[in-house]
Protein backbone atom coordinates (compact mmCIF):
# COMPACT_ATOMS: atom_id res chain seq x y z
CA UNK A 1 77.77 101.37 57.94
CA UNK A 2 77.96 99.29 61.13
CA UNK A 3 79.77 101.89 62.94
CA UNK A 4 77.84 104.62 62.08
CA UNK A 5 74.31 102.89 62.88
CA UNK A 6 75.50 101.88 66.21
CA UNK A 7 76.58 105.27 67.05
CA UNK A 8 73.21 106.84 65.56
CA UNK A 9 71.17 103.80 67.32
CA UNK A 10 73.05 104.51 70.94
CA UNK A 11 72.65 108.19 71.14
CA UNK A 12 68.96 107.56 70.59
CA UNK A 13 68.24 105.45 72.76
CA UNK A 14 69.99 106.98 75.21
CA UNK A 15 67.81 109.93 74.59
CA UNK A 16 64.57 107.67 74.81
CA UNK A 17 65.77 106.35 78.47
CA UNK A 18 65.48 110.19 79.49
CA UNK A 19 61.66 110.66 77.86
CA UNK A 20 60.25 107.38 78.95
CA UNK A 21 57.56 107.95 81.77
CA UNK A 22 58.19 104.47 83.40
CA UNK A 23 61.80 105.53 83.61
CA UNK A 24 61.85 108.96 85.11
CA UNK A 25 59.46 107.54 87.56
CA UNK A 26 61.47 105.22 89.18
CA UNK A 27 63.10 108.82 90.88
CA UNK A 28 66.55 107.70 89.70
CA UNK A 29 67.93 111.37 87.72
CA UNK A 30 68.13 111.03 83.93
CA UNK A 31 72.40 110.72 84.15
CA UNK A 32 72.02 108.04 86.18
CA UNK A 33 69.31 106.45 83.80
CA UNK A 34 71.59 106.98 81.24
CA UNK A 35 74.42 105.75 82.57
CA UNK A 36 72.82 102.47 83.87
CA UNK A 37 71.15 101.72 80.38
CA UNK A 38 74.90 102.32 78.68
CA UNK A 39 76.44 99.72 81.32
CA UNK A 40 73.93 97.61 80.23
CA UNK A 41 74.83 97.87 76.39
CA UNK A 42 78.97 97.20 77.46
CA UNK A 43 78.27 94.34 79.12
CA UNK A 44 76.20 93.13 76.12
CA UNK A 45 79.04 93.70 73.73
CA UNK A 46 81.32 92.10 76.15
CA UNK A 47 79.36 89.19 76.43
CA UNK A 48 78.60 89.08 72.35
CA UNK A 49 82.57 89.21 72.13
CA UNK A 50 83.22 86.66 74.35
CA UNK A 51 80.57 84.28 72.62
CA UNK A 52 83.33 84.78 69.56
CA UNK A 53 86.58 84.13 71.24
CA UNK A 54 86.03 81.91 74.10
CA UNK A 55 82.35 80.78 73.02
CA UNK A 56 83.35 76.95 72.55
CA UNK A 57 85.22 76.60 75.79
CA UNK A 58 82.83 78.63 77.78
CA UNK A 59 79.99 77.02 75.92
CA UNK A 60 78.14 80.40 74.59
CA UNK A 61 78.19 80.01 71.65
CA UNK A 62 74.25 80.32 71.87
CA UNK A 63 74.23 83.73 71.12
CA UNK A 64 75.98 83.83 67.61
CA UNK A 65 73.56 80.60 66.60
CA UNK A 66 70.44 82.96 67.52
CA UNK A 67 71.79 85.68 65.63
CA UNK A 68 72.72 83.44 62.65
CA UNK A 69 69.12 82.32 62.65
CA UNK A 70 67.46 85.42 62.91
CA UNK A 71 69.04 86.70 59.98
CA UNK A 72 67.65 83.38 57.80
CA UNK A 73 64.47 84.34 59.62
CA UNK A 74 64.99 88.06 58.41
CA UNK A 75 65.71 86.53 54.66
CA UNK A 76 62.65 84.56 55.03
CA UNK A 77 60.12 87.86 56.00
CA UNK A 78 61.52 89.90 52.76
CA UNK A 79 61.03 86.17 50.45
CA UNK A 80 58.39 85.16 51.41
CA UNK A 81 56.16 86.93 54.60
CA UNK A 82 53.26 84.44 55.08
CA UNK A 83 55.99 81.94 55.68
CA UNK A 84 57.89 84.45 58.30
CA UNK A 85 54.11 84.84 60.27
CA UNK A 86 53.17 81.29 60.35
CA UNK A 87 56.41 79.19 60.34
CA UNK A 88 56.39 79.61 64.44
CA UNK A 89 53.15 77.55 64.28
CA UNK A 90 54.27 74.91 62.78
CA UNK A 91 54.76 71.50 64.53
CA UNK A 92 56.06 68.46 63.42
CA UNK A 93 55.81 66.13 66.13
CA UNK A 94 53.41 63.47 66.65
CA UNK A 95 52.31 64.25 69.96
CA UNK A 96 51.17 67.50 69.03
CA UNK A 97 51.08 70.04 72.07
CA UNK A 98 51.62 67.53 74.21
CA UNK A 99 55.03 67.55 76.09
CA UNK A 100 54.24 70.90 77.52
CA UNK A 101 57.70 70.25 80.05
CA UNK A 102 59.58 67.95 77.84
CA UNK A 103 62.71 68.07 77.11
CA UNK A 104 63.53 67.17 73.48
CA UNK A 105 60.85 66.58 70.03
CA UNK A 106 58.90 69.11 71.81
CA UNK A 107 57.03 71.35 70.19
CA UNK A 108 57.18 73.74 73.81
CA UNK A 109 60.75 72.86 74.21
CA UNK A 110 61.56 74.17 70.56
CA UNK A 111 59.39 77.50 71.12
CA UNK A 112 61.78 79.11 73.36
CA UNK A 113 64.38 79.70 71.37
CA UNK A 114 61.88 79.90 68.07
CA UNK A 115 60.11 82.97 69.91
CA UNK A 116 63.57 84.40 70.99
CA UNK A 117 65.10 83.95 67.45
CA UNK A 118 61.77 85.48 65.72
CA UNK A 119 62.34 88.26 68.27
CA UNK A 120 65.73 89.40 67.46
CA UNK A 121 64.70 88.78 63.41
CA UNK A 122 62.74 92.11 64.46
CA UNK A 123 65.48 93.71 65.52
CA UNK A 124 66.98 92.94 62.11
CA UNK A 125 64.85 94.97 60.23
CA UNK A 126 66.36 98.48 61.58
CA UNK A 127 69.39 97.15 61.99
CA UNK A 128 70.70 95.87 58.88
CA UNK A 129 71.33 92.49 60.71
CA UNK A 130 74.29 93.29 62.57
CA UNK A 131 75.14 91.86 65.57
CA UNK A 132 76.69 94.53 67.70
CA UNK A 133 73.46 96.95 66.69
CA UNK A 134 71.14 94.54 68.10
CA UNK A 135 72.29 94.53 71.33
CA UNK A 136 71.56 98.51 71.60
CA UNK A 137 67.92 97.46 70.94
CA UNK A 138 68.00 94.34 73.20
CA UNK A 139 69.50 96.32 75.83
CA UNK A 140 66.55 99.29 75.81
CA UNK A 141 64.42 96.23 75.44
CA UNK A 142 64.89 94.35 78.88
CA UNK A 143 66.01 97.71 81.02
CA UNK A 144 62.63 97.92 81.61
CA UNK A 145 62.61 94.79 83.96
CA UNK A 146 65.58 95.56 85.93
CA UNK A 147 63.94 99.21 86.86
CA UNK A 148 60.62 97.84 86.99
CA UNK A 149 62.13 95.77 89.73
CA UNK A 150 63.97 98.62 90.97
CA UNK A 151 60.90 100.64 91.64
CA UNK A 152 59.34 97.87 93.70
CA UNK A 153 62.35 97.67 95.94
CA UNK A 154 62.35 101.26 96.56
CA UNK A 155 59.47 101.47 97.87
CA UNK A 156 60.14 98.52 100.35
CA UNK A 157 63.11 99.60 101.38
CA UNK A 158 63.16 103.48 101.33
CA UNK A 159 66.22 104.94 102.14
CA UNK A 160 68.40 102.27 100.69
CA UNK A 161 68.28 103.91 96.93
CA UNK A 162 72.40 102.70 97.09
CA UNK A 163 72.36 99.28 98.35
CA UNK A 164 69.06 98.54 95.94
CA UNK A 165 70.68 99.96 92.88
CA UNK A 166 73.64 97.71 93.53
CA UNK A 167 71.63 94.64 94.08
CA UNK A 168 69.38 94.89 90.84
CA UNK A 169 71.81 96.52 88.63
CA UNK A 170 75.43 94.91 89.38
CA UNK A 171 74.85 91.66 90.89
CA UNK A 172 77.88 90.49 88.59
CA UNK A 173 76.41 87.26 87.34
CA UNK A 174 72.62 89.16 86.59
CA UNK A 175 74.33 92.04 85.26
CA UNK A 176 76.31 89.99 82.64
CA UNK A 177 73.72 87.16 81.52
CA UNK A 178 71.04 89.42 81.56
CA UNK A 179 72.86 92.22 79.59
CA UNK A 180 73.73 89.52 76.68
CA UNK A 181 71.82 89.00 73.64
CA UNK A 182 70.05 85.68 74.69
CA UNK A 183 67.06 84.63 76.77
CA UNK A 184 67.92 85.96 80.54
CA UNK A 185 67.29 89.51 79.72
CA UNK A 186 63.72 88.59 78.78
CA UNK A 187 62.83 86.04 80.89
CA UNK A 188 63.95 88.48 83.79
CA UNK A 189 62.00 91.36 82.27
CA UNK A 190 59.09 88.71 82.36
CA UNK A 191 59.19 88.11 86.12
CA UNK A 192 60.02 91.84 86.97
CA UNK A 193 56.33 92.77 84.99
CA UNK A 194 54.75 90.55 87.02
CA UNK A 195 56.25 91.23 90.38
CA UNK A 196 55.38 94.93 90.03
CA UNK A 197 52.12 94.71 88.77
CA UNK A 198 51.18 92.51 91.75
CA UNK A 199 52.85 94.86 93.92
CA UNK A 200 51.33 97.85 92.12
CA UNK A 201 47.70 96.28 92.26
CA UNK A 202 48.60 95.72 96.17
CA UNK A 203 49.18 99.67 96.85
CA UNK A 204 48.29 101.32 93.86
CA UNK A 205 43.94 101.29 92.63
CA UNK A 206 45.26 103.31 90.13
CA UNK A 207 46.57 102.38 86.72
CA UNK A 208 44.86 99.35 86.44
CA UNK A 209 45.33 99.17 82.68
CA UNK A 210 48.96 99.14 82.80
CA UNK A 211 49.06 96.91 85.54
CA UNK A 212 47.26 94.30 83.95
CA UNK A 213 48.96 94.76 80.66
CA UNK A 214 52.41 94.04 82.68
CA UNK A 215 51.03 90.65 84.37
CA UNK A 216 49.83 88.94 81.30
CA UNK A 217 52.57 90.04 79.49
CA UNK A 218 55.22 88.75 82.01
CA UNK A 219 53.23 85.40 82.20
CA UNK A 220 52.74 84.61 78.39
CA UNK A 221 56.67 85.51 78.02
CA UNK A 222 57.54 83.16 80.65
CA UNK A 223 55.07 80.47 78.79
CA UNK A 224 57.01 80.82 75.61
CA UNK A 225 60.86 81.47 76.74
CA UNK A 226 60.62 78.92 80.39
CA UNK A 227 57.81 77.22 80.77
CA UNK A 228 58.87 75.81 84.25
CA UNK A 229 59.50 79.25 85.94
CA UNK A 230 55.40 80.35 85.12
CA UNK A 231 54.58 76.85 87.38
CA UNK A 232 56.64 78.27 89.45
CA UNK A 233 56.21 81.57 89.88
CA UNK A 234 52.01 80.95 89.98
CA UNK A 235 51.95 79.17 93.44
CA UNK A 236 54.11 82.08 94.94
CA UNK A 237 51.99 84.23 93.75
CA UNK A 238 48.76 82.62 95.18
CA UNK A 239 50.66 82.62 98.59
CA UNK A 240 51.79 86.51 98.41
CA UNK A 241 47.89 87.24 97.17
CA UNK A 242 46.47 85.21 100.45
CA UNK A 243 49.04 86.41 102.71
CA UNK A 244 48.43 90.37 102.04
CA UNK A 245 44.89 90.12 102.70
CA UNK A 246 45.73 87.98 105.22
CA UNK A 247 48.94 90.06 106.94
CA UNK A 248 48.98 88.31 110.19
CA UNK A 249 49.65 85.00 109.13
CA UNK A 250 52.18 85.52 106.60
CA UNK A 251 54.04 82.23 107.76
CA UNK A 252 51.22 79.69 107.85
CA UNK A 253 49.92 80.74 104.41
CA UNK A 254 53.02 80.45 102.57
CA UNK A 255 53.89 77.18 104.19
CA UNK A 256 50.04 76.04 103.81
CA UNK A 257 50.36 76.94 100.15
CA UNK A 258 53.70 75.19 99.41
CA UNK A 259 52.56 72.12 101.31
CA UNK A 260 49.96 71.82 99.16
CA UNK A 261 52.07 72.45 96.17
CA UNK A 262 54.25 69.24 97.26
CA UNK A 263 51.00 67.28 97.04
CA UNK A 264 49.72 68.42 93.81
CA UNK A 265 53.28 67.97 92.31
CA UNK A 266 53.66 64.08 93.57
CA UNK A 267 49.56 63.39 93.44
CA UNK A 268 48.62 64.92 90.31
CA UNK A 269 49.72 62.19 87.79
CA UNK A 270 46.82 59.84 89.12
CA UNK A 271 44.56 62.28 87.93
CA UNK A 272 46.40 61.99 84.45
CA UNK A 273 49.39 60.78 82.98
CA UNK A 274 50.23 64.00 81.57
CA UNK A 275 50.74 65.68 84.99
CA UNK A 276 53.37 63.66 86.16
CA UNK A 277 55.81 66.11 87.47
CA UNK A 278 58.00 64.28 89.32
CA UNK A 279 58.60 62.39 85.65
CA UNK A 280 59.14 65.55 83.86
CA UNK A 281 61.75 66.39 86.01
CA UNK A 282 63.40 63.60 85.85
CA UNK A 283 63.24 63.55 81.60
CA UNK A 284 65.10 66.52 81.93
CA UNK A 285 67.73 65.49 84.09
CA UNK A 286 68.27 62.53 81.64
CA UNK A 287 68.57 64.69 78.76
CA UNK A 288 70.70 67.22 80.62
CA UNK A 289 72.72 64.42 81.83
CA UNK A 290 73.20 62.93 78.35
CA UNK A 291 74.88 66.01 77.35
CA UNK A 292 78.66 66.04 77.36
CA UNK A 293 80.73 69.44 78.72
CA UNK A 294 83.42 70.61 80.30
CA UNK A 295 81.25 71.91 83.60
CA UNK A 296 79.47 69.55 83.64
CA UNK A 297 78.82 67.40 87.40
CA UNK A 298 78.37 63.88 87.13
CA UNK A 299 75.71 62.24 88.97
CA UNK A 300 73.57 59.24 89.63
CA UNK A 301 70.42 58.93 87.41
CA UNK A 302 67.29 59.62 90.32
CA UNK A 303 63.49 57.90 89.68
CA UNK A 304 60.50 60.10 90.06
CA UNK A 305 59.49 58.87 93.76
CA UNK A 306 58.91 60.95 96.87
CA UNK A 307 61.74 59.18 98.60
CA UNK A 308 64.55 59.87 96.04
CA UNK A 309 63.42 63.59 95.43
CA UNK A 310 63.37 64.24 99.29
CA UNK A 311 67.06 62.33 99.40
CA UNK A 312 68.28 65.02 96.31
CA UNK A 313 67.26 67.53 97.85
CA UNK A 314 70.60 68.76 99.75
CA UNK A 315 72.26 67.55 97.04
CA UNK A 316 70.27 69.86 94.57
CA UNK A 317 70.51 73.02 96.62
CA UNK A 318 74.52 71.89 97.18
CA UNK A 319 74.41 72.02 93.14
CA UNK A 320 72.09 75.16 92.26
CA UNK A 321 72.89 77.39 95.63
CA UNK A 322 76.94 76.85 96.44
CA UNK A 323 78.78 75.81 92.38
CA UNK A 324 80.83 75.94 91.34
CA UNK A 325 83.82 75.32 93.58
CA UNK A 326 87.36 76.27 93.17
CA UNK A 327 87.85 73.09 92.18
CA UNK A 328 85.87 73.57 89.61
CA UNK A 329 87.32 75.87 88.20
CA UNK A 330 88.28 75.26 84.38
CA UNK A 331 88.04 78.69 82.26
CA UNK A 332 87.68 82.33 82.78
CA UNK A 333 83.73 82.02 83.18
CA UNK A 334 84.32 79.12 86.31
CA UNK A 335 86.33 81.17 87.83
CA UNK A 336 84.19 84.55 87.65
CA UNK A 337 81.19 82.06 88.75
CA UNK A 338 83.17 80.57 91.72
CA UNK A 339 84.53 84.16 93.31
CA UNK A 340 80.91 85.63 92.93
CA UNK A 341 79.17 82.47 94.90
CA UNK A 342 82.07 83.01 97.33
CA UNK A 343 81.66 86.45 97.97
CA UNK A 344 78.44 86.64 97.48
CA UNK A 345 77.10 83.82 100.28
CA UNK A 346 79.92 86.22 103.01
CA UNK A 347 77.73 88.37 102.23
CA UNK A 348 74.58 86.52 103.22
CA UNK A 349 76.61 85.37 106.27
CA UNK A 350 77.24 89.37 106.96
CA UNK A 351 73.57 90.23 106.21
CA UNK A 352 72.61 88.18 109.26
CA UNK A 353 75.48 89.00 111.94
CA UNK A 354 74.89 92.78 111.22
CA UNK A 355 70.94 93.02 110.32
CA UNK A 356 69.19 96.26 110.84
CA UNK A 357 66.66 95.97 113.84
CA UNK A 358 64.05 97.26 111.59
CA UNK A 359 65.04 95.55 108.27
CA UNK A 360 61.83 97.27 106.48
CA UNK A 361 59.76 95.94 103.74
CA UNK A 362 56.42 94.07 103.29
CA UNK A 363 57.23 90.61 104.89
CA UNK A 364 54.61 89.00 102.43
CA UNK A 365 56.58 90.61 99.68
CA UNK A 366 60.13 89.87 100.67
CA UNK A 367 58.33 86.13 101.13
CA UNK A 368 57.49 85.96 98.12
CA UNK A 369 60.66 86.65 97.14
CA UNK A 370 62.63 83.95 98.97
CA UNK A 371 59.62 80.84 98.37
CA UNK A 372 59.93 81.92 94.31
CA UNK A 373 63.81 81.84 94.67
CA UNK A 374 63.99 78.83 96.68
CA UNK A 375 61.85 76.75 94.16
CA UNK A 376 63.66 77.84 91.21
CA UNK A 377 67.18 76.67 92.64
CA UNK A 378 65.30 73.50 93.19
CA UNK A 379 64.13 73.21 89.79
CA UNK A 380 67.63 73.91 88.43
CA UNK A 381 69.32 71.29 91.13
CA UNK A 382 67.02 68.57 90.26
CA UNK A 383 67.58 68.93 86.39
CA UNK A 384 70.51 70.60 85.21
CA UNK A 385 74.04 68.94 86.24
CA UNK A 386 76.01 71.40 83.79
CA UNK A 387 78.00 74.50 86.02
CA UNK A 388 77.42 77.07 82.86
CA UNK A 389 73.94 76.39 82.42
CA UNK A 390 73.40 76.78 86.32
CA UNK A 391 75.24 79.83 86.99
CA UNK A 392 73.01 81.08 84.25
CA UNK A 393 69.27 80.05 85.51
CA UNK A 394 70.02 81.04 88.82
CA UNK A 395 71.30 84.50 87.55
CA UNK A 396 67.91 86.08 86.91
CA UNK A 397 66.86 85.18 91.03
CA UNK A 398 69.86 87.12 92.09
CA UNK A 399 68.71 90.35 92.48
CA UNK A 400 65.26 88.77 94.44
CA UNK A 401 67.35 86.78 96.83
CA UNK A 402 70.00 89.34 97.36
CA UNK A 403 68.90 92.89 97.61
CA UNK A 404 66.86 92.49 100.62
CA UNK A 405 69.26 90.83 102.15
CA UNK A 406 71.42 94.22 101.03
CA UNK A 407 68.74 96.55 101.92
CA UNK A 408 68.89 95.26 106.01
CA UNK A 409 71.93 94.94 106.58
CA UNK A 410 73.56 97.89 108.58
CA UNK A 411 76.17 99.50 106.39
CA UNK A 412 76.96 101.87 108.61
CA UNK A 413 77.79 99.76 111.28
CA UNK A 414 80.40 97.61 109.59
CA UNK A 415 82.16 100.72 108.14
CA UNK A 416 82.70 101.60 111.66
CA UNK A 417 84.07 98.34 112.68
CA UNK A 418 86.40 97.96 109.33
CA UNK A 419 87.70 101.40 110.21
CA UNK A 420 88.83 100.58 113.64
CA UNK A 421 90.27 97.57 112.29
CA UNK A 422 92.43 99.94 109.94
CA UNK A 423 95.47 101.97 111.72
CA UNK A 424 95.17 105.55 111.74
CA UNK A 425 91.72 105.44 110.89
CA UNK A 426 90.20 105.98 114.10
C-alpha cells in the first residue's frame, strides 16, 4: 500500500507543480519545475534514510521522533478530536508565557516542534502515516519558498536565470536540510514569504492581498518554529523599508538602524527584566553547552556584558561562518559540512577577484540580505557550540548570502582564464 500511494501521491503532485500560478510565474518551463520539485523529494528520502542508518552518529534522529509523534498525534484526532485541537494550548509551566526566548520548561521553546509535529499529523491523514509518503507532501509544501525566493532574485539579477537557480536550489547544505522532513524547509519557506512580499509591495501596487497574506504568514511561522530569527529578521526589515524610500543613503540607514539595535539589545532589560537579551543568549548557550555530542566545540561559559559579547564576537563568526574544520571531521555529515564551507568561502574569495563591473540588483535589497545573514550567524555563534546543529541553522541563509555573490561574479571571464590554463584548449 506504501508503494503504491507514493507512486499515486508523486505523479500528482508533480502534476500540481505544472498548474500552480505562483509556479509557472516564476518563468522557469514546467520540466524544469518538475524536475526541481522531484530533486527536492530525493533528497528528502535521502535524508529520511539517513536519519535510520546513521541517525545516532550523525545526530538526526529528529526526524523519525517527529514522525513517531505525529502518528500518536494522528491516533489522538480519530480518539478523541477536541483533545487533537486544544492539546497545543496547553501549558504546564509556572511561568506561563513567559520565557518567550528560553531555552528549556518553556512553553515557546516546546511550541516549535509541537506546531511542526501537529503539522506533519496532517499529513497523516492522506497518507496512511507513512513516512516516505509524507515527504512527497512536505516537499510540495516548502517548494514554494525556495521559488518564491527564486522569483525575487530574478528580477535583481536578470540574466543570471543559471547562476540563481544554482544558488537557491543546490546550495548542497540548503538543498539537503531544507529538503528533509524537519523544521528548515518551513522556517525557510517562512523567510522566503516575507522577503518577497516586501519586495513585491516595493515594485508591485498590485496584488496586495496576496502580498500581505505571504508577510503575516512568514512572520507567525517564524514565531512558532524560531522565535529568534522573527527578532531578527524585523530590524532588517525596518532598515530595507527606510533605505528604499530613502535610496541614497542606503549605508547610513542600515548602519543607523543596527546601531540602534545594539542599544536596544544591551539597554532594554532596565526597562524590564524580561527583555534582557544579552541573558537570553547566554541561557541558551548554557543549555546548548550542557548537551553532550560528538560535534560538539567546547568553550568557556561567557556573562551577558557588553565587554564579553564584543570579545566573542570573532570567536562566534570563527564558529557559525568557517566549521567545521578538517579536523573536525568525525562522520560522513562532518565531512560533507567541512568540503562545502571550503569550497564554498573560494568561492566568496572568487566572487570578489572576478566581480562584474555592474554586479546588478537593488543595493537596499542585496543589504538586506547580508545585515539579516550576518545577525543570524551571530545568533548561532553566540549560542550553539554543537557542529550539526550549526551547519543546520546557518543552512537556510545560504542561498541569501550566496547567490548574489553568484549572480556578480563574471562567469565568463574565469572560463576564459581556466581554458588557457588547460593545454590544447586555446
Amino acid at each position: 500500500m506504501e508503494y503504491l500511494l507514493f507512486v499515486v501521491y508523486l505523479g500528482f503532485f508533480a502534476w500540481l507543480v505544472t498548474r500552480t500560478k505562483f509556479f509557472l510565474a516564476s518563468g522557469l518551463s514546467k520540466p524544469q519545475l518538475v524536475i526541481l520539485f522531484l530533486l527536492k523529494v530525493i533528497a528528502g528520502l535521502f535524508y529520511g534514510w539517513i536519519g535510520i542508518y546513521y541517525g545516532q552518529l550523525a545526530q538526526m534522529s529528529d526526524t523519525w521522533n517527529y514522525h513517531y509523534q505525529s502518528l500518536e498525534e494522528f491516533r489522538i484526532l480519530q480518539e478523541n478530536p477536541h483533545e487533537y485541537f486544544t492539546n497545543i494550548f496547553h501549558n504546564p509551566y509556572e511561568r506561563g508565557l513567559l520565557g518567550f526566548f528560553s531555552p528549556e520548561n518553556s512553553y515557546w521553546n516546546d511550541l516549535k516542534s509541537n506546531i511542526f509535529i501537529k503539522f506533519i499529523s496532517i499529513f497523516d491523514i492522506f497518507t496512511g502515516g507513512y513516512y516516505y509518503v509524507n515527504v512527497i507532501f512536505y516537499s510540495f509544501a516548502v517548494f514554494l519558498g525556495p521559488v518564491a525566493l527564486f522569483r525575487v532574485m530574478d528580477e535583481l539579477f536578470p540574466g543570471r536565470r543559471i547562476t540563481v537557480t544554482l544558488g537557491i536550489f543546490f546550495i548542497p547544505s540548503f538543498f539537503y536540510w531544507g529538503s528533509g522532513l524537519g523544521k528548515e524547509g518551513l522556517i525557510f519557506l517562512a523567510i522566503s514569504l516575507i522577503i518577497y512580499a516586501a519586495y513585491s509591495a516595493s515594485v508591485n501596487k498590485q496584488n496586495r492581498g496576496q502580498q500581505l497574506v505571504f508577510f503575516i504568514s512568514g512572520l507567525l511561522l517564524l514565531l512558532v518554529l524560531r522565535n529568534f530569527v522573527l527578532m531578527l529578521i524585523l530590524p532588517a526589515l525596518l532598515a530595507w523599508f527606510l533605505a528604499n524610500r530613502y535610496p541614497g543613503r542606503v549605508l547610513r540607514i542600515y548602519s543607523l538602524v543596527y546601531l540602534a539595535v545594539i542599544l536596544i539589545f544591551f539597554t532594554a532589560k532596565y526597562i524590564s527584566p524580561h527583555f534582557d537579551f544579552p541573558l537570553a543568549v547566554v541561557e541558551r548557550q548554557s543549555a546548548f553547552n550542557a548537551l553532550t555530542g560528538q560535534s560538539s566545540v567546547p568553550r568557556a561559559a561567557m556573562d551577558p556584558g557588553f565587554t564579553a559579547f564584543l570579545r566573542h564576537t570573532p570567536q562566534a563568526l570563527a564558529l557559525s561562518v568557517t566549521r567545521p574544520y578538517p579536523s573536525d571531521i568525525s562522520h560522513l555529515l562532518t565531512l560533507a559540512a567541512a568540503v562545502e564551507i571550503g569550497l564554498l568561502l573560494l568561492m566568496v574569495v572568487t566572487s570578489q577577484v572576478f566581480r562584474l563591473p555592474a554586479g546588478g540588483g537593488s543595493r537596499a535589497t542585496v543589504f538586506f540580505f547580508f545585515f539579516f545573514s550576518v545577525s543570524l550567524l551571530l545568533a548561532i555563534g553566540f549560542s550553539v557550540n554543537n557542529l550539526g546543529a550549526i551547519v543546520r541553522y546557518r543552512s537556510i541563509i545560504m542561498p541569501l548570502v550566496l547567490t548574489p555573490l553568484l549572480a556578480r561574479t563574471d562567469w565568463n571571464r574565469i572560463a576564459r582564464i581556466a581554458g588557457g590554463l588547460i593545454p590544447g584548449t586555446r
